[in-house]
N, C-alpha and C. Protein backbone atom coordinates (compact mmCIF):
# COMPACT_ATOMS: atom_id res chain seq x y z
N UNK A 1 114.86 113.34 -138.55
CA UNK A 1 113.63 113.35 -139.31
C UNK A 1 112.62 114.29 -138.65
N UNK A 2 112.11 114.96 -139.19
CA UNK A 2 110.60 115.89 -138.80
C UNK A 2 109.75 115.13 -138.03
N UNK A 3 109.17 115.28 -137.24
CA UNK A 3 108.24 115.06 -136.59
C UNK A 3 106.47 115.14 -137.28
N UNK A 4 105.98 113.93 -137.07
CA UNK A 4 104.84 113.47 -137.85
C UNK A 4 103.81 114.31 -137.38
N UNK A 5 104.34 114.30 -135.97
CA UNK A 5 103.40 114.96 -134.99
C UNK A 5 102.86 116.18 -135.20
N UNK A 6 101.56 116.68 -135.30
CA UNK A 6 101.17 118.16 -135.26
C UNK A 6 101.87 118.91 -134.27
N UNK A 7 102.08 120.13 -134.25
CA UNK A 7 102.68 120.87 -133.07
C UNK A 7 101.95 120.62 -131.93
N UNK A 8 102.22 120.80 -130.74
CA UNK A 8 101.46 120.45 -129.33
C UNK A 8 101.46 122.08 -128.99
N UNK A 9 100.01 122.48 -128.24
CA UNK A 9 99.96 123.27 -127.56
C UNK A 9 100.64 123.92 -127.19
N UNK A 10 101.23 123.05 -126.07
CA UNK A 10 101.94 123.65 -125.08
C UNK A 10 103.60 123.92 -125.80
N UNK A 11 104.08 123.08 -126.22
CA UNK A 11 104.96 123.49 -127.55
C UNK A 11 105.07 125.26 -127.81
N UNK A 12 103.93 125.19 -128.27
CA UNK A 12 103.73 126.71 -128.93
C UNK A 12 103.71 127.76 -127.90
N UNK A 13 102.66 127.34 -127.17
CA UNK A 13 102.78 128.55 -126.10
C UNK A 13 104.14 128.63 -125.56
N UNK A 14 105.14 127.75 -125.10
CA UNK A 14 106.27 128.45 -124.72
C UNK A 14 106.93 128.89 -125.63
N UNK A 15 107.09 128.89 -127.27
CA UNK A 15 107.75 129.32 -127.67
C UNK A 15 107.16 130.82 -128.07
N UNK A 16 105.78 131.04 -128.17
CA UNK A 16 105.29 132.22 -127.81
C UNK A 16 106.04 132.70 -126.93
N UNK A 17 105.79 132.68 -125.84
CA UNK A 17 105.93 133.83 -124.48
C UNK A 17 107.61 133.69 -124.80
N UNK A 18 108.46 133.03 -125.21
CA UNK A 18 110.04 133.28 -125.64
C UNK A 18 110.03 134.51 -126.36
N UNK A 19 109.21 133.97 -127.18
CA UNK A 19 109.30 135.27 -128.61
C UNK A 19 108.65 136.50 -128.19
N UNK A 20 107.49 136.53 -126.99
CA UNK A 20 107.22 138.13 -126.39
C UNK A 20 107.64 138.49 -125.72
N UNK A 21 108.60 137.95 -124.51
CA UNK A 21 109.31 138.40 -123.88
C UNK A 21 110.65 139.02 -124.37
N UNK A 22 110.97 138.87 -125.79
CA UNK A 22 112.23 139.31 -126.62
C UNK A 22 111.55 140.26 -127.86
N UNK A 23 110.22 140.36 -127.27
CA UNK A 23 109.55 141.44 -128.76
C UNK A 23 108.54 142.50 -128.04
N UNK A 24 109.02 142.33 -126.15
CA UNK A 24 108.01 143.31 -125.95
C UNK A 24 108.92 145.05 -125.65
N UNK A 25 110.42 145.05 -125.61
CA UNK A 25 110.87 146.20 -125.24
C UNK A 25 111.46 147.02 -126.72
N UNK A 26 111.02 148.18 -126.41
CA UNK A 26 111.11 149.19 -127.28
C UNK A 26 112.52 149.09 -128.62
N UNK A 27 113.45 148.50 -128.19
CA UNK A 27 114.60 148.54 -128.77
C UNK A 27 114.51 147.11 -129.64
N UNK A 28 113.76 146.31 -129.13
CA UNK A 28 113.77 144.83 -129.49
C UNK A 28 113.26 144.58 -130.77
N UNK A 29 113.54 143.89 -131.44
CA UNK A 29 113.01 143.26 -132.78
C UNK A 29 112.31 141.76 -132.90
N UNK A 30 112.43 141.82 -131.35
CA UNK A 30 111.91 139.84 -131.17
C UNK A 30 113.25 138.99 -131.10
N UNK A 31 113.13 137.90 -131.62
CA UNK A 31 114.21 136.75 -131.63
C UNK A 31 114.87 137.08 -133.18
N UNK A 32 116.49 136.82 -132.90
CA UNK A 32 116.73 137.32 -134.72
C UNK A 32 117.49 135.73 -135.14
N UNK A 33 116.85 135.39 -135.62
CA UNK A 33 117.68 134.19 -136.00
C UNK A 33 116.67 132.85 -135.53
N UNK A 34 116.97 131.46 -136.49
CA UNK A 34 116.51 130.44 -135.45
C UNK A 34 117.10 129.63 -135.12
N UNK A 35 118.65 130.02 -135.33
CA UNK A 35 119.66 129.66 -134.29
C UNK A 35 119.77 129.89 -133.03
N UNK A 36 119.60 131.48 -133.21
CA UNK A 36 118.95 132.18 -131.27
C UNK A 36 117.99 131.46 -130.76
N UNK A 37 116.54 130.91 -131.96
CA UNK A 37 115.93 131.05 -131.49
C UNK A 37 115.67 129.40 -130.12
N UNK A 38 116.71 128.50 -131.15
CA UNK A 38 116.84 127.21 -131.23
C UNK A 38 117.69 127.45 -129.44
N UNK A 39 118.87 127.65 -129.56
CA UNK A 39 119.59 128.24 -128.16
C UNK A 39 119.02 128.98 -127.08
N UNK A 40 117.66 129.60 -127.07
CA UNK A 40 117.02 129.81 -126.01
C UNK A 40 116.50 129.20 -125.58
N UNK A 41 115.42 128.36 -127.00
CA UNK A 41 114.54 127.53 -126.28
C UNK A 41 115.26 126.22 -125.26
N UNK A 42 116.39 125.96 -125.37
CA UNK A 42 117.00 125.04 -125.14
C UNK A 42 117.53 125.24 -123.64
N UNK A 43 117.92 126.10 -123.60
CA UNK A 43 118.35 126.77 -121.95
C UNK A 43 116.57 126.75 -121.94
N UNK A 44 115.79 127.15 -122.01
CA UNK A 44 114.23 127.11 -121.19
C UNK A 44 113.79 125.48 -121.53
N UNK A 45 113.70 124.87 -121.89
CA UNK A 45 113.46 123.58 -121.96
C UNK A 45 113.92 122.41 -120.86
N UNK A 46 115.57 122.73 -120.75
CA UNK A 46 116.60 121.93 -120.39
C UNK A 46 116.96 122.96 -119.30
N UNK A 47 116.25 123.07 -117.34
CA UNK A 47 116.42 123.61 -116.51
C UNK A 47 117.91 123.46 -115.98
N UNK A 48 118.29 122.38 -115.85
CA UNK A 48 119.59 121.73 -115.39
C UNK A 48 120.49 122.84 -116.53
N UNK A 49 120.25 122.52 -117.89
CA UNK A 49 121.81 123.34 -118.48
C UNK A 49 121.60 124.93 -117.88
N UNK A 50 120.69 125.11 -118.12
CA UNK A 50 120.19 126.84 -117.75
C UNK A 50 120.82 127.24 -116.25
N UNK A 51 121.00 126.14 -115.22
CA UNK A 51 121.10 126.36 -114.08
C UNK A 51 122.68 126.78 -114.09
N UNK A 52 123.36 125.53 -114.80
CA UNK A 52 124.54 125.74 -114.78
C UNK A 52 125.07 127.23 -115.60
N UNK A 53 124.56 126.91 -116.65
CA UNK A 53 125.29 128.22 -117.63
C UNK A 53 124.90 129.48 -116.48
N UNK A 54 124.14 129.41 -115.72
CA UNK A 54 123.41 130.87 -115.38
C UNK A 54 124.76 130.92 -113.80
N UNK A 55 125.39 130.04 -113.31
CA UNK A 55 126.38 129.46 -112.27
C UNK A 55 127.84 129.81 -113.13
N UNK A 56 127.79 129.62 -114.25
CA UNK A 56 129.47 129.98 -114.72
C UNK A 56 129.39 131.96 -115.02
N UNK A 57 128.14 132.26 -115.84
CA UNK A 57 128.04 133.64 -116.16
C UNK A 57 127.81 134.55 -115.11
N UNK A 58 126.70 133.86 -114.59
CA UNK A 58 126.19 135.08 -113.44
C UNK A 58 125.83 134.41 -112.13
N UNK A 59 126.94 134.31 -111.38
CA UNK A 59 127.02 133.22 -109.91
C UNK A 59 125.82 133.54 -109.28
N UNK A 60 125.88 135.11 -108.81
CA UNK A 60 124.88 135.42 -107.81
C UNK A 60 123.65 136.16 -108.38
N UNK A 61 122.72 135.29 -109.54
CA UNK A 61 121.74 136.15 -109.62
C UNK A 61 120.77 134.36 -108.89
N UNK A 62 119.56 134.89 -108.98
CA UNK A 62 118.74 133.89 -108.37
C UNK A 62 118.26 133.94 -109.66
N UNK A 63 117.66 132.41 -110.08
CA UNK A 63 117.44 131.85 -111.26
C UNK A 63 115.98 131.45 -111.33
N UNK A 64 115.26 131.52 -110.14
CA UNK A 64 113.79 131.62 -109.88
C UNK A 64 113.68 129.52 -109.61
N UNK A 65 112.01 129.76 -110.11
CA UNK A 65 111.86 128.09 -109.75
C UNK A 65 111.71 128.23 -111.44
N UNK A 66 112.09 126.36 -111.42
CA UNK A 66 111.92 125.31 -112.41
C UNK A 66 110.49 125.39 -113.11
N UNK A 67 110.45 126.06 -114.56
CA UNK A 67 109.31 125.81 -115.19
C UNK A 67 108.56 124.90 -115.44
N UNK A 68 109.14 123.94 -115.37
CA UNK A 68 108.92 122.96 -115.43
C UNK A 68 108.36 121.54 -114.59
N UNK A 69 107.47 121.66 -113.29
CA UNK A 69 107.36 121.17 -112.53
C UNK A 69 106.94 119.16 -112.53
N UNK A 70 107.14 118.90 -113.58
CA UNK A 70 107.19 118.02 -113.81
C UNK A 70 108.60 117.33 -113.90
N UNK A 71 109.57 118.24 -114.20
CA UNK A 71 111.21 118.09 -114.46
C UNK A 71 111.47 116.54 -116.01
N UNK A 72 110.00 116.62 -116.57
CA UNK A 72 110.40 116.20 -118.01
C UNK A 72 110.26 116.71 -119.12
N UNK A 73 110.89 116.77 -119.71
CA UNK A 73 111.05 117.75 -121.05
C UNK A 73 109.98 116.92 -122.37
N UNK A 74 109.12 117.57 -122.68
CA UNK A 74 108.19 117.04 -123.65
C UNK A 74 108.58 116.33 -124.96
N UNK A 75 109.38 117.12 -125.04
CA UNK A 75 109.97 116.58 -126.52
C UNK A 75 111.75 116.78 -126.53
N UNK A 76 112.16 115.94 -126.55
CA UNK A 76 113.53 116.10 -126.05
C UNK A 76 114.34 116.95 -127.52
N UNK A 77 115.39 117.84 -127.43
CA UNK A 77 116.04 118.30 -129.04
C UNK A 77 116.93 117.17 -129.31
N UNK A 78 117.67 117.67 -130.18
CA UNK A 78 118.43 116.67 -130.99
C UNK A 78 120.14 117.53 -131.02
N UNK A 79 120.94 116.81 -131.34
CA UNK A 79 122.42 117.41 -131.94
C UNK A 79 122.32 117.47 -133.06
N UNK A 80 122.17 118.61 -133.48
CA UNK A 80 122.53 119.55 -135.25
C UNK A 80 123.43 120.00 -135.42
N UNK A 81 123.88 120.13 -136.40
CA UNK A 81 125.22 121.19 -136.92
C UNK A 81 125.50 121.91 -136.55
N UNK A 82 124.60 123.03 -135.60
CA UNK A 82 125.05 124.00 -134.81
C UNK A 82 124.53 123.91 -133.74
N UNK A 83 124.24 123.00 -133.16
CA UNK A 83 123.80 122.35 -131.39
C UNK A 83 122.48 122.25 -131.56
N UNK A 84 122.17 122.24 -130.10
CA UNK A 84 120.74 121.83 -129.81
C UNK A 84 119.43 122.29 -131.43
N UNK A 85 119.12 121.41 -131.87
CA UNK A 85 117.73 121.78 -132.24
C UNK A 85 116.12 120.97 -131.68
N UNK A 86 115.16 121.41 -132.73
CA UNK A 86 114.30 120.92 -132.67
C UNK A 86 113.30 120.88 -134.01
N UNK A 87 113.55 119.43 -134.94
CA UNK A 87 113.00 119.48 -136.46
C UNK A 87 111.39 120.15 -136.24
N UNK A 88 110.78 120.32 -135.07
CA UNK A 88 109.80 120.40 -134.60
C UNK A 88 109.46 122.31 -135.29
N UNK A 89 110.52 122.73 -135.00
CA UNK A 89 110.59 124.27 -134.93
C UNK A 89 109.69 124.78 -136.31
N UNK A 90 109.98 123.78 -137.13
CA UNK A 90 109.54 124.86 -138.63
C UNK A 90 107.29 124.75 -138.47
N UNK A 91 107.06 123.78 -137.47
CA UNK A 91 105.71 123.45 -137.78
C UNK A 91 105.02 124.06 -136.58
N UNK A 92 105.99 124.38 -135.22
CA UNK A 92 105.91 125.18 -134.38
C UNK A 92 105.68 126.82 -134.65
N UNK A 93 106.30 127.02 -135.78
CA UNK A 93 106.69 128.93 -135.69
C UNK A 93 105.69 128.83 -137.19
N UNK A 94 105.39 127.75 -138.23
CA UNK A 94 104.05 127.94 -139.29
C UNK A 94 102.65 128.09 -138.62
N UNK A 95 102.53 126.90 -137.46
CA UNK A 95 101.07 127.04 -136.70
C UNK A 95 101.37 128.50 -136.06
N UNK A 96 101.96 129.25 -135.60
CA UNK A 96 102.62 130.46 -134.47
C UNK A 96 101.66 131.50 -135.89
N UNK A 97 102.26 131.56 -136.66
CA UNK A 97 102.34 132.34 -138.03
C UNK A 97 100.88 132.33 -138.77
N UNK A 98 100.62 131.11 -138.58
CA UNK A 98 99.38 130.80 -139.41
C UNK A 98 98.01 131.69 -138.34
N UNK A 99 98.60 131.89 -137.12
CA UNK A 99 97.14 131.55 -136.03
C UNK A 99 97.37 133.68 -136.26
N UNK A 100 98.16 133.91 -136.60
CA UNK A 100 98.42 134.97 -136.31
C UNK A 100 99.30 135.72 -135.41
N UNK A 101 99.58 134.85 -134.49
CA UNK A 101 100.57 135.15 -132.88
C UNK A 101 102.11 135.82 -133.12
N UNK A 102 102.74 135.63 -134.25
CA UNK A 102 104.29 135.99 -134.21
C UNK A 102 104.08 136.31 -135.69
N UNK A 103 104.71 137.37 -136.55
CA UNK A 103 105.32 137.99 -137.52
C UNK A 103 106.45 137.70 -137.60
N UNK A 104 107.08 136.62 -139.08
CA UNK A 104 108.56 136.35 -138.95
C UNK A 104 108.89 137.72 -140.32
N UNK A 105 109.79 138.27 -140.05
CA UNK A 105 110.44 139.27 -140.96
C UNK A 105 111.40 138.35 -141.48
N UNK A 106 111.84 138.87 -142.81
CA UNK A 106 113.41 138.64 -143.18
C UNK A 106 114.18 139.83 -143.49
N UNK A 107 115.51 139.76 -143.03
CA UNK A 107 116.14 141.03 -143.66
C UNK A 107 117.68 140.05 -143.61
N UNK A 108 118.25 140.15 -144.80
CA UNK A 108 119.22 139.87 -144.80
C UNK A 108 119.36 138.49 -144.60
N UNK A 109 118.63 137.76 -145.20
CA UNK A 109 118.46 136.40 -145.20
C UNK A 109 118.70 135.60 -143.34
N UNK A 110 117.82 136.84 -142.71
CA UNK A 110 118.01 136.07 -141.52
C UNK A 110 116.61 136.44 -140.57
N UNK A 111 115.82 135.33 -140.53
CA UNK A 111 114.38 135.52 -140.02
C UNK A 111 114.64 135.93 -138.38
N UNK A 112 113.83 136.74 -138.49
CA UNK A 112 113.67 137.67 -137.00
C UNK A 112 111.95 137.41 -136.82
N UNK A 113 111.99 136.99 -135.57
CA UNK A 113 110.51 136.77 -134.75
C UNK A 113 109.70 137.27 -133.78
N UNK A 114 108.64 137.70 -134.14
CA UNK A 114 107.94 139.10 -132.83
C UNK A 114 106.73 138.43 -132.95
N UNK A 115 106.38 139.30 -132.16
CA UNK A 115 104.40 138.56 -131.56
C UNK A 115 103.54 140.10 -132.35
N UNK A 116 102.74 139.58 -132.65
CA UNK A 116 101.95 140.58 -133.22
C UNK A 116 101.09 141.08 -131.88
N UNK A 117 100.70 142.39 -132.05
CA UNK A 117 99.20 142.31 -131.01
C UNK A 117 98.42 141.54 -130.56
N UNK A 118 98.08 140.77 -131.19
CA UNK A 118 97.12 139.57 -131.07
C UNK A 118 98.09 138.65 -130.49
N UNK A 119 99.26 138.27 -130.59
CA UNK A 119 100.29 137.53 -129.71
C UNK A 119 100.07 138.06 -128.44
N UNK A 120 100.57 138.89 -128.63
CA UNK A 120 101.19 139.63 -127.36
C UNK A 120 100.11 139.37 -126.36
N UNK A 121 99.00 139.56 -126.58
CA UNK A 121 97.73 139.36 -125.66
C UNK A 121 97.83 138.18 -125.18
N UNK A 122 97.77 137.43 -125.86
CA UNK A 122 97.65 135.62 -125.50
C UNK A 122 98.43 135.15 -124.76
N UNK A 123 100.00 135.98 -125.20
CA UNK A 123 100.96 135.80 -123.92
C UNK A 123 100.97 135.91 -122.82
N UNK A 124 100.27 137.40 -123.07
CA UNK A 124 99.99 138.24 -121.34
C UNK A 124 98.92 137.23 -120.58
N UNK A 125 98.15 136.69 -121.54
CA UNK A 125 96.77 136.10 -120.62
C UNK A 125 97.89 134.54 -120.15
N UNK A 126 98.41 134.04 -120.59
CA UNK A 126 99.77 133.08 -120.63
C UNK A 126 100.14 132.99 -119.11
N UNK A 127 101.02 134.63 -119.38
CA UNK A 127 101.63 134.49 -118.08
C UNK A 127 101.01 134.89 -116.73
N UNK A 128 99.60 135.27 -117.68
CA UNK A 128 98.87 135.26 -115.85
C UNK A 128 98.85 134.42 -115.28
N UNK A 129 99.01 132.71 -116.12
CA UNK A 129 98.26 131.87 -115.23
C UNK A 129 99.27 130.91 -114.45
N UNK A 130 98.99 130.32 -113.65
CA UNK A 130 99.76 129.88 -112.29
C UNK A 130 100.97 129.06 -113.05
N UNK A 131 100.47 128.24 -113.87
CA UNK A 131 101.70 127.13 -114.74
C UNK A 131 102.28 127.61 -115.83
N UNK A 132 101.90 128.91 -116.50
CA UNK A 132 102.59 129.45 -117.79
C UNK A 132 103.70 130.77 -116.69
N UNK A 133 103.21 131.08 -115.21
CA UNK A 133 104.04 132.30 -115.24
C UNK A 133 105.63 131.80 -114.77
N UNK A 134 105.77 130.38 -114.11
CA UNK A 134 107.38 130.61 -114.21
C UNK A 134 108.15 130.68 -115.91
N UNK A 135 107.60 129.83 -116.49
CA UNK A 135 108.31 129.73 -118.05
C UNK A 135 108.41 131.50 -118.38
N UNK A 136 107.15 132.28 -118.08
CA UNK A 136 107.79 133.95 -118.73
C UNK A 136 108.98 134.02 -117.66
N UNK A 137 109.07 133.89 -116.51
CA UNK A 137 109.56 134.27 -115.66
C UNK A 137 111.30 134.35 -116.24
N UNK A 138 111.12 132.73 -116.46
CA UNK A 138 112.61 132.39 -117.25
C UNK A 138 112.72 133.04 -118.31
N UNK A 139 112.00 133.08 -119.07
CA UNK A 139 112.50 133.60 -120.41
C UNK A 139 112.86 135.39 -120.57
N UNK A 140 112.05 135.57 -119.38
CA UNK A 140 112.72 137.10 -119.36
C UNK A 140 114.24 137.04 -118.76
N UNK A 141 114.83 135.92 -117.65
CA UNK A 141 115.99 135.79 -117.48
C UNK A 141 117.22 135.41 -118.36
N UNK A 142 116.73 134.93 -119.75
CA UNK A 142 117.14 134.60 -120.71
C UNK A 142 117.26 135.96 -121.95
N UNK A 143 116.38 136.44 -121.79
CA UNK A 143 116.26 138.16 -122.30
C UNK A 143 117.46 138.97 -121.58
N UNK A 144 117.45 138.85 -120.33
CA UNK A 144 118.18 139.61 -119.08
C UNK A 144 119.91 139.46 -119.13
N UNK A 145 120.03 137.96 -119.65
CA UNK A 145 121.49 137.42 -119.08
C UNK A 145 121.65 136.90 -120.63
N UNK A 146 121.16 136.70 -121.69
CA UNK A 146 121.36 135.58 -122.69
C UNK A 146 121.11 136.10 -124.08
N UNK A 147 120.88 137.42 -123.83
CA UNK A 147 120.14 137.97 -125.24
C UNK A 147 121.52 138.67 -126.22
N UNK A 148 121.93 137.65 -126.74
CA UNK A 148 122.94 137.53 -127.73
C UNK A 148 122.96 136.73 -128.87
N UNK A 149 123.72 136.75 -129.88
CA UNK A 149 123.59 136.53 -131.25
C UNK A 149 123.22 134.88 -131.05
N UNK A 150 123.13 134.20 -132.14
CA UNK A 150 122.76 133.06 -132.36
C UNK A 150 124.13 132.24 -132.16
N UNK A 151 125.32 132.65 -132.83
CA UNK A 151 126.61 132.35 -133.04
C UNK A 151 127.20 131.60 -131.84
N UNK A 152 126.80 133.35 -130.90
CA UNK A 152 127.61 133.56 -128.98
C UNK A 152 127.07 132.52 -128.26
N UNK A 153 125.71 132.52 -128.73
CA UNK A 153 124.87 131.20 -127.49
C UNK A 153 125.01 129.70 -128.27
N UNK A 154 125.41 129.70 -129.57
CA UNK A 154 125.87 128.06 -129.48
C UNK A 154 127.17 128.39 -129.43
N UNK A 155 128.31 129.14 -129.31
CA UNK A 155 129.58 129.11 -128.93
C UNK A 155 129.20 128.57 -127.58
N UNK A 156 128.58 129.46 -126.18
CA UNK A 156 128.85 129.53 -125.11
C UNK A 156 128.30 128.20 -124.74
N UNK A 157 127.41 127.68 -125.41
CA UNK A 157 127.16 126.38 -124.79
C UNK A 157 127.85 125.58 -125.34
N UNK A 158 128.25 125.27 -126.26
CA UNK A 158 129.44 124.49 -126.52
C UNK A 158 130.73 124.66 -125.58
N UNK A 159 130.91 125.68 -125.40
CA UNK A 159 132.02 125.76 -124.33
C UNK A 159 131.70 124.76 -123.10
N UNK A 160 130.61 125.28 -122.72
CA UNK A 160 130.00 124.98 -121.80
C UNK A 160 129.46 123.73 -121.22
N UNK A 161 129.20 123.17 -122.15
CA UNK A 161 128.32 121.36 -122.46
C UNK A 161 129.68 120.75 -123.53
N UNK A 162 130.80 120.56 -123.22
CA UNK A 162 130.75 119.80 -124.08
C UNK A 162 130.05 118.01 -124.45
N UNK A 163 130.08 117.83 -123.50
CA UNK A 163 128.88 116.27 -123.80
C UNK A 163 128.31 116.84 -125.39
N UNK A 164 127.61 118.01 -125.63
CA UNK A 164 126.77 118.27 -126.80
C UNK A 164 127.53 118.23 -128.07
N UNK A 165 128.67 118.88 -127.46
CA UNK A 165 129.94 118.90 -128.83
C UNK A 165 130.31 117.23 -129.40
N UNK A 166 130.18 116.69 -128.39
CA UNK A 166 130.57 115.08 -129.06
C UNK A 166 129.44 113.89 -129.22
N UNK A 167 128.47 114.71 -128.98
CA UNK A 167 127.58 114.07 -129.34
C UNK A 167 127.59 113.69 -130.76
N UNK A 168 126.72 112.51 -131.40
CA UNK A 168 126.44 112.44 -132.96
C UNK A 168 125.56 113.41 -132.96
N UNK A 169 125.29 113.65 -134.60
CA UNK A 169 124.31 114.29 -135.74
C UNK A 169 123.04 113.10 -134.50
N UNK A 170 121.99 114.29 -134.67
CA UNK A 170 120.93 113.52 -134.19
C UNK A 170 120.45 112.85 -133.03
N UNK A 171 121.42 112.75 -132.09
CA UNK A 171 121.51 112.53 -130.96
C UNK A 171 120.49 113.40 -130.01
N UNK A 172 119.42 112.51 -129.30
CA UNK A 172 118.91 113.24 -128.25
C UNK A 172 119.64 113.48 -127.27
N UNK A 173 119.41 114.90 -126.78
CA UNK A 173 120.08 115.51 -125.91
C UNK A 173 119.21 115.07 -124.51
């Protein structure tokens, strides 16, 4: 079920700085999909899976510190049809949209997500600050090591997690 809840802040801002850190290089189009977009946030949300997946793909890179310094996840996702979601996402990326911060395109019946100027700023002022700069930190490592189709990153975590694969429909993760 959707969440009653208005989007939270902090909600948004990380899924901002996701979406500028994948819409700030020249070649980039932002996030294409919100399957991708659903599979990133999820490795940045969930430090522990990120640690591991980042241990089977890429042994020896350093993975920085935990965005998360609290080590609880605000809103936990769920098991969907194609892994991790969050019913949260559609009221997350309308407030994103509405405020002005991200431009969703469609082409080919598949929404692609960028930060407008006015994003992009808010981000940057984001990751200046002491508690928003590990989350860019990660998400550019997720840009770096992870920036693949929507398909590849719920394949690879399915490979990867299966706990998620047998989970039920709906199941907090």
């Amino acid at each position: 079920m959707p969440s009653t809840r208005p989007p939270s802040a902090d909600a948004q801002a990380r899924l901002l700085l996701l979406i500028d850190v994948f819409s700030e290089t020249k070649a980039s189009k932002g996030i294409e999909g919100r399957m991708k977009l659903a599979k990133l946030d999820f490795l940045l949300r969930y430090p522990d899976r990120f640690n591991t997946l980042m241990a089977v793909r890429r042994p020896n890179v350093d993975v920085g510190d935990n965005p998360w310094l609290t080590g609880t996840i605000e809103q936990s996702m769920i098991r969907y049809r194609y892994g991790p979601w969050d019913p949260a996402y559609y009221a997350l990326l309308g407030a994103l949209t509405g405020k002005g911060l991200i431009e969703p395109k469609h082409e080919d019946a598949i929404a692609t997500y960028c930060t407008t100027p006015a994003g992009h700023h808010v981000a940057q002022a984001l990751a200046e600050s002491e508690s928003w700069r590990p989350v860019r930190d990660r998400a550019v490592l997720l840009r770096r090591h992870f920036n693949l189709s929507g398909v590849t990153l719920k394949n690879l975590i399915y490979e990867t997690f299966p706990d998620i694969v047998e989970a039920d429909w709906g199941t907090h993760l």
